[in-house]
PDB file of N, CA and C in Angstrom:
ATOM      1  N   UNK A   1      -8.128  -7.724   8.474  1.00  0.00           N
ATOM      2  CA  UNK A   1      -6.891  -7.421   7.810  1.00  0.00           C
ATOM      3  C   UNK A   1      -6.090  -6.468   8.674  1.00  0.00           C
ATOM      4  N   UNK A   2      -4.893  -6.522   8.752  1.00  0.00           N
ATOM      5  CA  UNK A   2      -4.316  -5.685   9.832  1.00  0.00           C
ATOM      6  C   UNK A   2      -2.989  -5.005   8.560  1.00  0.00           C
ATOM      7  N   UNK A   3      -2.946  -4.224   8.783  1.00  0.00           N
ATOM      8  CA  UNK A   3      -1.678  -3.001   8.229  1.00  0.00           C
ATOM      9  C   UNK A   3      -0.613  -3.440   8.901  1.00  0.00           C
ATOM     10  N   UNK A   4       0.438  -3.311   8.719  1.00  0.00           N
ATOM     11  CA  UNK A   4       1.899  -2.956   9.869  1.00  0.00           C
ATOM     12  C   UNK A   4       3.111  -3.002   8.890  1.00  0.00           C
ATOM     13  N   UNK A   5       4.461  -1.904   9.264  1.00  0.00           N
ATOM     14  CA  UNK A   5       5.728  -2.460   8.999  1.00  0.00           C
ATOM     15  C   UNK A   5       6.086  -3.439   8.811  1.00  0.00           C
ATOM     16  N   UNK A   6       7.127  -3.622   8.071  1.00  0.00           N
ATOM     17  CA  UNK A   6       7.614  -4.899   7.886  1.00  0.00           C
ATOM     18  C   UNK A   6       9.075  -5.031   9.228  1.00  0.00           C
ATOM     19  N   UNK A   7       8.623  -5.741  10.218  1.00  0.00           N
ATOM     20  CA  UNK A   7       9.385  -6.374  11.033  1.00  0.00           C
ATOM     21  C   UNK A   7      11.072  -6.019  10.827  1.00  0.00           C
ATOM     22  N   UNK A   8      12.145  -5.847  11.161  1.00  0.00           N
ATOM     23  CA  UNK A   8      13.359  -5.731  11.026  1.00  0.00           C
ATOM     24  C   UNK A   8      13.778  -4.820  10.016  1.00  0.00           C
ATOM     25  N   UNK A   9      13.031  -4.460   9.332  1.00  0.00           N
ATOM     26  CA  UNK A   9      13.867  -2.838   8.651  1.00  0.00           C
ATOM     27  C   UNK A   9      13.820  -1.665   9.668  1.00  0.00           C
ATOM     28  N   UNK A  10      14.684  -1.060   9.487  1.00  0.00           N
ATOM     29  CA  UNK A  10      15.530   0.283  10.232  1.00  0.00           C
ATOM     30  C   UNK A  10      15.225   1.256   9.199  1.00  0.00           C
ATOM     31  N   UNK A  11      15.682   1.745   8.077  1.00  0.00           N
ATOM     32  CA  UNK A  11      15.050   2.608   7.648  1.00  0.00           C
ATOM     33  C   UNK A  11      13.770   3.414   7.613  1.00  0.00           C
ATOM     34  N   UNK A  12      13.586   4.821   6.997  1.00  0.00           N
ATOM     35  CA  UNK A  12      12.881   5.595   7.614  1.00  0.00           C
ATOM     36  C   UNK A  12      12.069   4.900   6.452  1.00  0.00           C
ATOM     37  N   UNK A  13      12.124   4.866   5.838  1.00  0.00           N
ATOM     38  CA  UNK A  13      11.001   4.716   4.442  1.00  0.00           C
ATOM     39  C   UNK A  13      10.935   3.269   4.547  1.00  0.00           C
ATOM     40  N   UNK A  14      11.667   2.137   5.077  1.00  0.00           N
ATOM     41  CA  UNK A  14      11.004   1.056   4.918  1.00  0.00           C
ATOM     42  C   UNK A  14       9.686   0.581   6.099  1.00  0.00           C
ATOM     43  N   UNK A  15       9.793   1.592   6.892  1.00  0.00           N
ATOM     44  CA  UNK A  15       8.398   1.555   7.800  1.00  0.00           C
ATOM     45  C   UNK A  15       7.274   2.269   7.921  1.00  0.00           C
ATOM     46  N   UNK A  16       7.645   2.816   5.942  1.00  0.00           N
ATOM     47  CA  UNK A  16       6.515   3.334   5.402  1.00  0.00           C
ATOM     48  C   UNK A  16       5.379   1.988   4.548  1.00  0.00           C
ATOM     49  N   UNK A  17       6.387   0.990   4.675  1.00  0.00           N
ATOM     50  CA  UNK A  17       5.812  -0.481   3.644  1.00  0.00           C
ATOM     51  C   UNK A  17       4.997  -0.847   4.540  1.00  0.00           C
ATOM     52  N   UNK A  18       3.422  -1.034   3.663  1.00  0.00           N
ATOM     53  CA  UNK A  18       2.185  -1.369   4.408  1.00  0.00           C
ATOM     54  C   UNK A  18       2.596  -2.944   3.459  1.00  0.00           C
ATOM     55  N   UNK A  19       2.027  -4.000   4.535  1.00  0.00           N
ATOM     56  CA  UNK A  19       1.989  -4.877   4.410  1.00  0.00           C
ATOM     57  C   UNK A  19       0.454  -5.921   4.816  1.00  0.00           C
ATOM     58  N   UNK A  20      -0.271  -6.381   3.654  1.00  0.00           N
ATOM     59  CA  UNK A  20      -1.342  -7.422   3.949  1.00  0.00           C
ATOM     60  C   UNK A  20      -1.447  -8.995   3.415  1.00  0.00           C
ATOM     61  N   UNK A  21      -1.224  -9.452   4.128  1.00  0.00           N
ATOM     62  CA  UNK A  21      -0.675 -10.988   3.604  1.00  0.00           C
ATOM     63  C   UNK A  21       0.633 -11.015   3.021  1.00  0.00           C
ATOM     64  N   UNK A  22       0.465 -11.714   1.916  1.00  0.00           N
ATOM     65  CA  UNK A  22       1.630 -11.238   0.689  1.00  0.00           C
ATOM     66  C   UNK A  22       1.309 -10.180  -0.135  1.00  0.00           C
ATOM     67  N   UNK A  23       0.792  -9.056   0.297  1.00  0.00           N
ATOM     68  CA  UNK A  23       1.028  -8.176  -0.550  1.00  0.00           C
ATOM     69  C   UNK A  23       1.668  -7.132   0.555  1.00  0.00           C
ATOM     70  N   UNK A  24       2.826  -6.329  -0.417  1.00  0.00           N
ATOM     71  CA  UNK A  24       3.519  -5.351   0.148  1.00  0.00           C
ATOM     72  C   UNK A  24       4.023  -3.878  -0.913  1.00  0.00           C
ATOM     73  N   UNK A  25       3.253  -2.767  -0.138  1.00  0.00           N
ATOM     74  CA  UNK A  25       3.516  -1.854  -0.773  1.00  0.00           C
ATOM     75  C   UNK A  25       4.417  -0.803   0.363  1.00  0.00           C
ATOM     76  N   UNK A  26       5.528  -0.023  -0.729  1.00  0.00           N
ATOM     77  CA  UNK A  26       6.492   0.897  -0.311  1.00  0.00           C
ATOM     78  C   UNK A  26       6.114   2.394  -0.926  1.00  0.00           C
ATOM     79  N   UNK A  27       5.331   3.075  -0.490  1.00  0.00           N
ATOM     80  CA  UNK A  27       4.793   4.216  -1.083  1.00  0.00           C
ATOM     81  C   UNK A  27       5.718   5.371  -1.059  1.00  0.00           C
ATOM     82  N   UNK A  28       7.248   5.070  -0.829  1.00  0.00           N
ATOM     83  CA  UNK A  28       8.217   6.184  -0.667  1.00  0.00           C
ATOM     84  C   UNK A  28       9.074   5.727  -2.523  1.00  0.00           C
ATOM     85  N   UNK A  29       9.154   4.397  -2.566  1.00  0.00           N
ATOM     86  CA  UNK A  29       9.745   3.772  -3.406  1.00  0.00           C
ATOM     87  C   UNK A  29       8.880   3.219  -4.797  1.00  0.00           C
ATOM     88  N   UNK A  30       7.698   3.362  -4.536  1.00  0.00           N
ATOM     89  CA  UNK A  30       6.503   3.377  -5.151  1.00  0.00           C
ATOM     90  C   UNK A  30       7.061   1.805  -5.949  1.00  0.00           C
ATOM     91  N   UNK A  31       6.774   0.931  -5.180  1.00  0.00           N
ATOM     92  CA  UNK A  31       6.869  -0.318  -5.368  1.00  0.00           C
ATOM     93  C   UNK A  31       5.922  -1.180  -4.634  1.00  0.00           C
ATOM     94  N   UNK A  32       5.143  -1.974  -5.197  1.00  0.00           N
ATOM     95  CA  UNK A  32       4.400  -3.143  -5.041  1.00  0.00           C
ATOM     96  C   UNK A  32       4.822  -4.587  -5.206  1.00  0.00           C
ATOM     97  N   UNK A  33       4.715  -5.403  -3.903  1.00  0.00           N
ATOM     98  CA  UNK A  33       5.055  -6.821  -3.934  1.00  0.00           C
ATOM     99  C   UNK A  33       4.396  -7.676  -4.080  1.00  0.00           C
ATOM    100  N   UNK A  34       4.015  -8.860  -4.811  1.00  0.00           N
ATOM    101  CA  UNK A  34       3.389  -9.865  -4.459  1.00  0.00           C
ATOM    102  C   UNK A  34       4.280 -11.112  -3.693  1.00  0.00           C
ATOM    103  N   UNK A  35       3.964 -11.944  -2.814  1.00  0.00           N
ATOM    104  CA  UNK A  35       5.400 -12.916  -2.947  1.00  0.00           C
ATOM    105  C   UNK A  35       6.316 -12.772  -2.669  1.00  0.00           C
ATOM    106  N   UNK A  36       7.064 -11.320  -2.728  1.00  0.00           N
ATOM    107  CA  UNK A  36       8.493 -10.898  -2.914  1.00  0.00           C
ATOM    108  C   UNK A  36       8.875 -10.524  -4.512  1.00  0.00           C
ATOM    109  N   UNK A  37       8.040 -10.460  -5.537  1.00  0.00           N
ATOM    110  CA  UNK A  37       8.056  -9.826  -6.620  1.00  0.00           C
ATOM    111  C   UNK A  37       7.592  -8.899  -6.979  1.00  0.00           C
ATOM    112  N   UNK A  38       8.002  -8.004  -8.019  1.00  0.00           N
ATOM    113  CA  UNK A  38       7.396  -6.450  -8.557  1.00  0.00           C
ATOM    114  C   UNK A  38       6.403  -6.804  -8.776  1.00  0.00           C
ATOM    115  N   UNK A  39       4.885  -5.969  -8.445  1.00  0.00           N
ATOM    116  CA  UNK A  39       4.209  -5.839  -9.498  1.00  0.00           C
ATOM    117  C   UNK A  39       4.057  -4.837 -10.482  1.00  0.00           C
ATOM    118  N   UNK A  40       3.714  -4.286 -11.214  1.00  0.00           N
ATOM    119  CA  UNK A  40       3.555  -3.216 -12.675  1.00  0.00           C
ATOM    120  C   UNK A  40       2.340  -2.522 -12.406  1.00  0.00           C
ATOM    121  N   UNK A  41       2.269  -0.935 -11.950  1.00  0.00           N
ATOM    122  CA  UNK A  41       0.942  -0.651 -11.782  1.00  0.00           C
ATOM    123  C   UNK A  41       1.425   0.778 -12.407  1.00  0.00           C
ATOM    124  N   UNK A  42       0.042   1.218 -12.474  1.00  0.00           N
ATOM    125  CA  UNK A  42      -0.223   2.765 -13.278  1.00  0.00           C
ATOM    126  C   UNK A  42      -0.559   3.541 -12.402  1.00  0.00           C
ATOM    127  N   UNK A  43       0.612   4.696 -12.007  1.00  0.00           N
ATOM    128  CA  UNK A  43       0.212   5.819 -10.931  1.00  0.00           C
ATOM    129  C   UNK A  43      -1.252   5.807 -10.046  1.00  0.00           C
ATOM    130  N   UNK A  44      -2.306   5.602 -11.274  1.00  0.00           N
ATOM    131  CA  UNK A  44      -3.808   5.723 -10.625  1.00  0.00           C
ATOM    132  C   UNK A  44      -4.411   4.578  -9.719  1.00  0.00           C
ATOM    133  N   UNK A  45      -3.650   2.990 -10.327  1.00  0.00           N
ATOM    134  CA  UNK A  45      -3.743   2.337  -9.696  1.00  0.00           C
ATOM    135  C   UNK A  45      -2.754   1.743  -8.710  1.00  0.00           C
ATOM    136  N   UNK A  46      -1.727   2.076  -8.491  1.00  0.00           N
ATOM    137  CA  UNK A  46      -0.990   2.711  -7.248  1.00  0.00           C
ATOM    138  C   UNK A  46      -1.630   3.296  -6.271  1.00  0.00           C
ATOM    139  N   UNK A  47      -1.948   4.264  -6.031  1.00  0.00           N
ATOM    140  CA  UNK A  47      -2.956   5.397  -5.341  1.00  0.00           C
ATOM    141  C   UNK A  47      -3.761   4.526  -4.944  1.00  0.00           C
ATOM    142  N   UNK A  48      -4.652   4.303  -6.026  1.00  0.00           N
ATOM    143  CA  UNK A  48      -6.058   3.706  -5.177  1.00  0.00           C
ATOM    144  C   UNK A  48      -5.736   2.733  -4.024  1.00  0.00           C
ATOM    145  N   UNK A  49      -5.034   1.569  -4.843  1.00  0.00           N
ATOM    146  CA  UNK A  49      -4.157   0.155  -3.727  1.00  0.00           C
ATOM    147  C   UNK A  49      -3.577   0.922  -2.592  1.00  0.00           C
ATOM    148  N   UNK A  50      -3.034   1.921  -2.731  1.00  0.00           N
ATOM    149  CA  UNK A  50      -2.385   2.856  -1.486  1.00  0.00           C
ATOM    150  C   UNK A  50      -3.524   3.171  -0.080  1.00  0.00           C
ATOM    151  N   UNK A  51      -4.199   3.601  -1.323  1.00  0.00           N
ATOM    152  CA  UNK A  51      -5.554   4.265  -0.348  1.00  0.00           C
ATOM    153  C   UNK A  51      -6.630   3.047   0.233  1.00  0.00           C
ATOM    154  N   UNK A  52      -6.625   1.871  -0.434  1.00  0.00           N
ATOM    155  CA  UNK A  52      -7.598   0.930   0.074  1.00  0.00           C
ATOM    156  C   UNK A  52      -6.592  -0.122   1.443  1.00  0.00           C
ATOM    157  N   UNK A  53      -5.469   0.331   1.338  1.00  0.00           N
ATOM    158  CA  UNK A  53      -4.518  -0.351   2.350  1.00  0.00           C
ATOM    159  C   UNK A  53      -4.483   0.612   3.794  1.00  0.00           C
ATOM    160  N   UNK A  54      -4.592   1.684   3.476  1.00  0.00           N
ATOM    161  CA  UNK A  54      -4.506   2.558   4.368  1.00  0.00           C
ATOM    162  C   UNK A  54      -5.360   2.219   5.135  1.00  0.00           C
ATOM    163  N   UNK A  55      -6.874   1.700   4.264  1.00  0.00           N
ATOM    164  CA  UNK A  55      -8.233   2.119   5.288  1.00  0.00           C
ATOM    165  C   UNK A  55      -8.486   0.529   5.110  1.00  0.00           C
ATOM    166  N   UNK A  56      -7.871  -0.300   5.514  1.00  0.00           N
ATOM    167  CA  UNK A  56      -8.153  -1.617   5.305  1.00  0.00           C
ATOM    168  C   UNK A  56      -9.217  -2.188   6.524  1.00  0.00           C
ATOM    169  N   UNK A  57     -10.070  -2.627   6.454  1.00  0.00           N
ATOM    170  CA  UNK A  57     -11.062  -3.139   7.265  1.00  0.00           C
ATOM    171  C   UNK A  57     -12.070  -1.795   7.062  1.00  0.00           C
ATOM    172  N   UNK A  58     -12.211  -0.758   6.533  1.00  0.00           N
ATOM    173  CA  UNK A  58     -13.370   0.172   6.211  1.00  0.00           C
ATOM    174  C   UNK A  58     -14.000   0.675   4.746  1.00  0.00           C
ATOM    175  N   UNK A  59     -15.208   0.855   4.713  1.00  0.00           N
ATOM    176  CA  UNK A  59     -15.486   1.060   3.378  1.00  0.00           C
ATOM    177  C   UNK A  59     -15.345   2.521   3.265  1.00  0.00           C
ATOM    178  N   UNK A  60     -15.112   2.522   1.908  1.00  0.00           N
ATOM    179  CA  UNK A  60     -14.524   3.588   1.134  1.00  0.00           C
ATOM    180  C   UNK A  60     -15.274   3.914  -0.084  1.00  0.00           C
ATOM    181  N   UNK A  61     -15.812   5.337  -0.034  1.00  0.00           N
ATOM    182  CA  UNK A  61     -16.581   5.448  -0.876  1.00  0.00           C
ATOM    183  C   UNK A  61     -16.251   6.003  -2.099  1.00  0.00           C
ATOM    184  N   UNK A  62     -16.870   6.066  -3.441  1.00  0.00           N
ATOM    185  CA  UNK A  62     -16.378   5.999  -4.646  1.00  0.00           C
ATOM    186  C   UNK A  62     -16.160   7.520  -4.724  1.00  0.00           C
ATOM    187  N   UNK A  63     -17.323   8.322  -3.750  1.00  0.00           N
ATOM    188  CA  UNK A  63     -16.535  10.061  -3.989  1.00  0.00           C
ATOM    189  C   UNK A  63     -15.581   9.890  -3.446  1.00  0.00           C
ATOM    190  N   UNK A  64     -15.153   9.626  -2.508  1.00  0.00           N
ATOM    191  CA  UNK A  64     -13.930   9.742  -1.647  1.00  0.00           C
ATOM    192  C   UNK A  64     -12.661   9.253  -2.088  1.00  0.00           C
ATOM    193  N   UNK A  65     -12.604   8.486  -2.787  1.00  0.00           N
ATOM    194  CA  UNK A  65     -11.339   7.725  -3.411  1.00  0.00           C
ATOM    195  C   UNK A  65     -11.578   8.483  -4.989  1.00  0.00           C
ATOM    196  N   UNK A  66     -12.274   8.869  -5.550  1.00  0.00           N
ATOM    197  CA  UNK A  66     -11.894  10.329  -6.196  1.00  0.00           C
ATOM    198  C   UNK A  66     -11.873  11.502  -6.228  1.00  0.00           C
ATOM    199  N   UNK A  67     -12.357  11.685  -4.932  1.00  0.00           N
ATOM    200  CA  UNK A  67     -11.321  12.967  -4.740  1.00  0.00           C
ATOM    201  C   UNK A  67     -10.311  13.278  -3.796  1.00  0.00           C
ATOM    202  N   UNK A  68      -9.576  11.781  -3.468  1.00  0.00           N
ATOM    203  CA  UNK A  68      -8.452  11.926  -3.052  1.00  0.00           C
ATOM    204  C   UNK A  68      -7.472  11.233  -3.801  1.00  0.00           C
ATOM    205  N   UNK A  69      -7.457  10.550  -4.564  1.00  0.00           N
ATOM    206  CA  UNK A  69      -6.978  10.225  -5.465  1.00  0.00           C
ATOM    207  C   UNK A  69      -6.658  10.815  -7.363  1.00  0.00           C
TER     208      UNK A  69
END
């Protein structure tokens, strides 16, 4: 799985959007994409999806994602 910007945005915060497949998250705008649509998430599960994108290709352990989350 590879992380990266989304290609052709200029903004400072849109090359904060981690992108994996079709999924795309904007953690400045606290928005989640599937497709190109919203998804609906709850602060906690925001975070976590935040945090498992960050470290994508490594495991992550259950202390660690609570107590950074």
């Amino acid at each position: 799985m590879n992380i990266y910007p989304i290609p052709g945005l200029t903004s400072p915060e849109s090359t904060l959007t981690l992108k994996i497949s079709d999924l795309q998250l904007n953690p400045v705008k606290q928005v989640v994409l599937i497709n190109n649509k919203p998804i609906k998430l709850t602060p906690l599960e925001f975070e976590v999806l935040y945090m498992l994108m960050n470290h994508a290709g490594q495991t992550l352990s259950k202390d660690l994602l609570v107590s950074r989350v």
